[in-house]
N, C-alpha and C. Protein backbone atom coordinates (compact mmCIF):
# COMPACT_ATOMS: atom_id res chain seq x y z
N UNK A 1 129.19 105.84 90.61
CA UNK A 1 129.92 104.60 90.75
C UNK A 1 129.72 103.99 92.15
N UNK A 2 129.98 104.87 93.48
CA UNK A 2 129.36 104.33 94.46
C UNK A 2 128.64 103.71 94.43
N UNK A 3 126.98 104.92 94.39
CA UNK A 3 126.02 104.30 94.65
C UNK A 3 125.52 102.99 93.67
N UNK A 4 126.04 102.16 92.74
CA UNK A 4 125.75 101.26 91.86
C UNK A 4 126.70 100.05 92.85
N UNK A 5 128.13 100.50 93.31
CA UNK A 5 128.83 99.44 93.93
C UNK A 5 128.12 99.01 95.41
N UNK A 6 127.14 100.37 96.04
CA UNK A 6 126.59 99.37 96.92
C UNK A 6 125.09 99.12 96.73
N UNK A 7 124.60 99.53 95.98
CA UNK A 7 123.30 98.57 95.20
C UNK A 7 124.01 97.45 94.94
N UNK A 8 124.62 96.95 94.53
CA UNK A 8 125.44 95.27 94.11
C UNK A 8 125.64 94.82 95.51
N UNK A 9 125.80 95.45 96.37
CA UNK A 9 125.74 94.92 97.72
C UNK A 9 124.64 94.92 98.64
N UNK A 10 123.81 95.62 98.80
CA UNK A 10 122.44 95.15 99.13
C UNK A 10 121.77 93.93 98.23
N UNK A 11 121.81 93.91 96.92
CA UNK A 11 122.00 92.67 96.21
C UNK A 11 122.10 91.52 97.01
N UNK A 12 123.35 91.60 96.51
CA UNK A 12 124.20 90.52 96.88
C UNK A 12 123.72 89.95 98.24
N UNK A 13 123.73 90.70 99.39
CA UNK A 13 123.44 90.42 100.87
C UNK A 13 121.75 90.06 101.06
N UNK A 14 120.93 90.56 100.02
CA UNK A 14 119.71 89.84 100.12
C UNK A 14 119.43 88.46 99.71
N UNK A 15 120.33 88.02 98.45
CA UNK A 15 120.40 86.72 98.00
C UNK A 15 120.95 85.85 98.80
N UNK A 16 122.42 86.61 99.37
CA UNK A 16 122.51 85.51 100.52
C UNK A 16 121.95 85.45 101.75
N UNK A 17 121.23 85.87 102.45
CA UNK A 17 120.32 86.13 103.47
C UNK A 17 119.17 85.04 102.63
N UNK A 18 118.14 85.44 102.23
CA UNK A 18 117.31 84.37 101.48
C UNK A 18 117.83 83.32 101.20
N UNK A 19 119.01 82.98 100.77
CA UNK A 19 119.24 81.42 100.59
C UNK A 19 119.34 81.21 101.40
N UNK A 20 120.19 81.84 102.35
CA UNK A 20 120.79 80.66 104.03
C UNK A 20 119.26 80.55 104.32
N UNK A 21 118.34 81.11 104.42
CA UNK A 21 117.11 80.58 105.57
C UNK A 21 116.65 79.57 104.76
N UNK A 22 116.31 79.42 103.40
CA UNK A 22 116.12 78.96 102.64
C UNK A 22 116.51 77.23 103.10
N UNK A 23 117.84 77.54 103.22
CA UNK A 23 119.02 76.17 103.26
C UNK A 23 118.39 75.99 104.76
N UNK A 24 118.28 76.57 105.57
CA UNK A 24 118.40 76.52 107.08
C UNK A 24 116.90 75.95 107.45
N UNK A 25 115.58 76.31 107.06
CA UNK A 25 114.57 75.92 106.83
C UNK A 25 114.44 74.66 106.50
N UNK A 26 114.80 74.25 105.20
CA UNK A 26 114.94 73.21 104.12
C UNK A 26 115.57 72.12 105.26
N UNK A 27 116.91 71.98 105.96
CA UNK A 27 117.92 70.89 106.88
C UNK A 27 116.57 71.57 107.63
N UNK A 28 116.18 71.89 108.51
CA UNK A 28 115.71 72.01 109.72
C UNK A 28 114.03 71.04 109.48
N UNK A 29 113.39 71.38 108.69
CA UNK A 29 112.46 70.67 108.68
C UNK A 29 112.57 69.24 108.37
N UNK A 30 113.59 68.58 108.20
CA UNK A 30 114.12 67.86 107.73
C UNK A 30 114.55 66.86 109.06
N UNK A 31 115.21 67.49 109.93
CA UNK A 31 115.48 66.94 111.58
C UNK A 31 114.99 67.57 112.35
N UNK A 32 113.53 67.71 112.10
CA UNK A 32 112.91 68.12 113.61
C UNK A 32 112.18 67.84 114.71
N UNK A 33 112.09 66.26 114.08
CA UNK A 33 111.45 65.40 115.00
C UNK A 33 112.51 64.42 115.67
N UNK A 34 113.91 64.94 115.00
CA UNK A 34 115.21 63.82 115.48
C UNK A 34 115.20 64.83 116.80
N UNK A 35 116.43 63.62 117.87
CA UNK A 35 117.24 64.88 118.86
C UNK A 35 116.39 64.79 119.59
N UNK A 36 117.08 65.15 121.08
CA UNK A 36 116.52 65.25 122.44
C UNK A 36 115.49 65.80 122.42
N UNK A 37 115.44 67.41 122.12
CA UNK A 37 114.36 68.50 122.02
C UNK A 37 114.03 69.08 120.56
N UNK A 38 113.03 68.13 120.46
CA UNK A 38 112.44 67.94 119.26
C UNK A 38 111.33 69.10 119.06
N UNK A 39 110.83 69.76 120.50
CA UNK A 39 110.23 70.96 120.67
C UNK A 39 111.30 72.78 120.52
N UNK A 40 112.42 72.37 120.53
CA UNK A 40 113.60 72.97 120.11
C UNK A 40 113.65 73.34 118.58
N UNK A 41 113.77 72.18 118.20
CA UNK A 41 114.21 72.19 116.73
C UNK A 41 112.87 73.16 116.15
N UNK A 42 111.87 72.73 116.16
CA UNK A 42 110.83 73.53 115.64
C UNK A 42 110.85 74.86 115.93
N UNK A 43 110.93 75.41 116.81
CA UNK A 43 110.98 76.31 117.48
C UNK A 43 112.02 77.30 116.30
N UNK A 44 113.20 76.35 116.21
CA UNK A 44 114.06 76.87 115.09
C UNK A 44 114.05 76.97 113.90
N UNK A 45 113.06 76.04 113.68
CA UNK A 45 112.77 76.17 112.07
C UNK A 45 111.74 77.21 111.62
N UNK A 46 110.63 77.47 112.84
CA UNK A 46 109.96 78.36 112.43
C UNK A 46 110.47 79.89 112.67
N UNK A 47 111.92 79.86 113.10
CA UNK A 47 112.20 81.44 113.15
C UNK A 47 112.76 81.32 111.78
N UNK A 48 113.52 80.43 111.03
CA UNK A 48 113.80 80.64 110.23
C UNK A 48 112.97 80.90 108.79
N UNK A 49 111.71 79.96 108.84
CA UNK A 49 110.59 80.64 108.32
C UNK A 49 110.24 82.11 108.37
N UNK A 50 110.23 82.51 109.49
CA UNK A 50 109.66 83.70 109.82
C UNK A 50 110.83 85.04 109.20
N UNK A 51 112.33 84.75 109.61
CA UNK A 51 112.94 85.55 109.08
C UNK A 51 113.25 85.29 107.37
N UNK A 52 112.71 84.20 106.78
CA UNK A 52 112.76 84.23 105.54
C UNK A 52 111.70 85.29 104.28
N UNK A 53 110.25 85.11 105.89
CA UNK A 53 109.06 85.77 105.06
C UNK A 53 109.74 87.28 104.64
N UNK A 54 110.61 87.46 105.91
CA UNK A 54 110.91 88.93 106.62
C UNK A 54 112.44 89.43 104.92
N UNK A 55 112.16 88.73 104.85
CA UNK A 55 113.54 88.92 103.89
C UNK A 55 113.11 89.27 102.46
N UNK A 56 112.11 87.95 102.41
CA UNK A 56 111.44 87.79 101.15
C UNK A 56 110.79 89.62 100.78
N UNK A 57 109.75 89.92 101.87
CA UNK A 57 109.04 91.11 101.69
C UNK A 57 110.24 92.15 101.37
N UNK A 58 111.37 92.19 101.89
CA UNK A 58 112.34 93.14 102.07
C UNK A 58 112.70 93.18 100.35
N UNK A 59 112.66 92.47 100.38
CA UNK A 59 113.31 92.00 98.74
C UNK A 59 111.96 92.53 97.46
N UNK A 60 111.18 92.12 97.73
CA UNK A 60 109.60 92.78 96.96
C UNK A 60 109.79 94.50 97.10
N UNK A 61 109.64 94.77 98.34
CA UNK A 61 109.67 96.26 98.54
C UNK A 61 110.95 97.26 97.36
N UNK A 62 112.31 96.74 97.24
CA UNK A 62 113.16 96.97 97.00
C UNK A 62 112.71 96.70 95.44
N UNK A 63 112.28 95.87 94.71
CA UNK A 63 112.08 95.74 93.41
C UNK A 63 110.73 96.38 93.15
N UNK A 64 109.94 96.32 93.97
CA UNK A 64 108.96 97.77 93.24
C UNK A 64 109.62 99.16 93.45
N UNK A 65 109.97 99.33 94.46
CA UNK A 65 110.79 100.33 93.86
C UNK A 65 111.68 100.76 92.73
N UNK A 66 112.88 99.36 92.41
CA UNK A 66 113.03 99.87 91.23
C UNK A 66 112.48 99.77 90.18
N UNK A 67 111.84 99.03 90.09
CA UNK A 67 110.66 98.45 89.02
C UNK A 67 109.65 99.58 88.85
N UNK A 68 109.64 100.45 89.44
CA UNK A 68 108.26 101.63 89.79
C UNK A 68 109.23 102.74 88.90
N UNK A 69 110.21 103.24 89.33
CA UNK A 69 111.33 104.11 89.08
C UNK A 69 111.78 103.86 87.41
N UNK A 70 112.03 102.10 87.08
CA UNK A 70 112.48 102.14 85.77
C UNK A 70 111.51 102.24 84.51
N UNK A 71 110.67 100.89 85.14
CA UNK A 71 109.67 100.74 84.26
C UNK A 71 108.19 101.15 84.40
N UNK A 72 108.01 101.56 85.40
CA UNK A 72 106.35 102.14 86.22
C UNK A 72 105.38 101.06 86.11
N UNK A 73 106.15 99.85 86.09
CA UNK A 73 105.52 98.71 86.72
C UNK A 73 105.37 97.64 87.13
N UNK A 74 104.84 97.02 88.23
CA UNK A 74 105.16 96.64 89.05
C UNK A 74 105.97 95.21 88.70
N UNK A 75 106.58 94.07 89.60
CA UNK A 75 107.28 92.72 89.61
C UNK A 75 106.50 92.05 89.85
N UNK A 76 106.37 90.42 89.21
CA UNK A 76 105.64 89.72 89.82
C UNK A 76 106.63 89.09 91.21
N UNK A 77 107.68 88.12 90.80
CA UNK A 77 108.71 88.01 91.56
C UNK A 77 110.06 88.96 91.42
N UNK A 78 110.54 89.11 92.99
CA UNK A 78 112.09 90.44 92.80
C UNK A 78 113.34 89.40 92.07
N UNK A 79 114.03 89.99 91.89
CA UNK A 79 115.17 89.09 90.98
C UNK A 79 115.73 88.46 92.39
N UNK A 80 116.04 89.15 93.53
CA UNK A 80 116.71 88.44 94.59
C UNK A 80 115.82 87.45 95.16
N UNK A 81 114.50 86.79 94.98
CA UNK A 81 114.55 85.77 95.18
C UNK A 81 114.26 84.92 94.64
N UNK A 82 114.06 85.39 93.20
CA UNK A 82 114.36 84.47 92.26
C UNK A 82 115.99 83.68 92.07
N UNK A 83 117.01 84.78 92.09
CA UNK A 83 118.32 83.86 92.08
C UNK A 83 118.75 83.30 93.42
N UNK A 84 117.85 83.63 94.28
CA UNK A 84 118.50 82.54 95.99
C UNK A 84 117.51 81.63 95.92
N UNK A 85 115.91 81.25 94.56
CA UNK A 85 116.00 79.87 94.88
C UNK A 85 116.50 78.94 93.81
N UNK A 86 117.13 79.68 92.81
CA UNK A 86 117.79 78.69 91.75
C UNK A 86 119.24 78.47 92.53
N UNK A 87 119.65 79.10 93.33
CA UNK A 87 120.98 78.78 94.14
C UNK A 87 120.40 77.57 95.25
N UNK A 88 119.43 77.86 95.58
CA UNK A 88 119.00 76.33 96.57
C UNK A 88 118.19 75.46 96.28
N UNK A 89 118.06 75.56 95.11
CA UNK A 89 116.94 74.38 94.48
C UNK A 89 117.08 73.08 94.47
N UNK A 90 116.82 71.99 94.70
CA UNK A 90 117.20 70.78 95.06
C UNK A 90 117.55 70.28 93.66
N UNK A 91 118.45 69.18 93.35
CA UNK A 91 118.77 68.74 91.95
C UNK A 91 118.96 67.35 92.22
């Protein structure tokens, strides 16, 4: 029972981690040529890129694993970032 209640929480904390950069990326590229330091803003958008790649892979690793373990083979996309981009998908 534990270990299932914090698998739902590594979950959970990867989807929201991937969406915020997601969201944070998305507004940032968006105003980055506005504003005083327009060499700033970029600066910020590409960490958020960067910690998104960093999330994304985190999230792959974690579903071949279970994907290796359940079914012995492999994901094309992990479910966590599949549901953090239907949570930020533009409409």
């Amino acid at each position: 029972m534990i270990k299932k209640q914090i698998d739902l929480r590594i979950e959970s904390k990867l989807i929201g981690k991937i969406a915020n950069h997601r969201l944070m990326t998305r507004d940032l590229f968006k105003k980055r040529h506005k504003g005083a330091f327009p060499e700033l803003n970029s600066h910020q958008c590409m960490y958020h890129v960067n910690e998104l790649r960093v999330w994304n892979r985190i999230a792959e690793l974690i579903d071949e694993v279970k994907q290796s373990r359940k079914y012995n083979i492999p994901s094309i996309i992990p479910y966590e970032t599949y549901y953090a981009n239907e949570l930020t998908k533009n409409k």
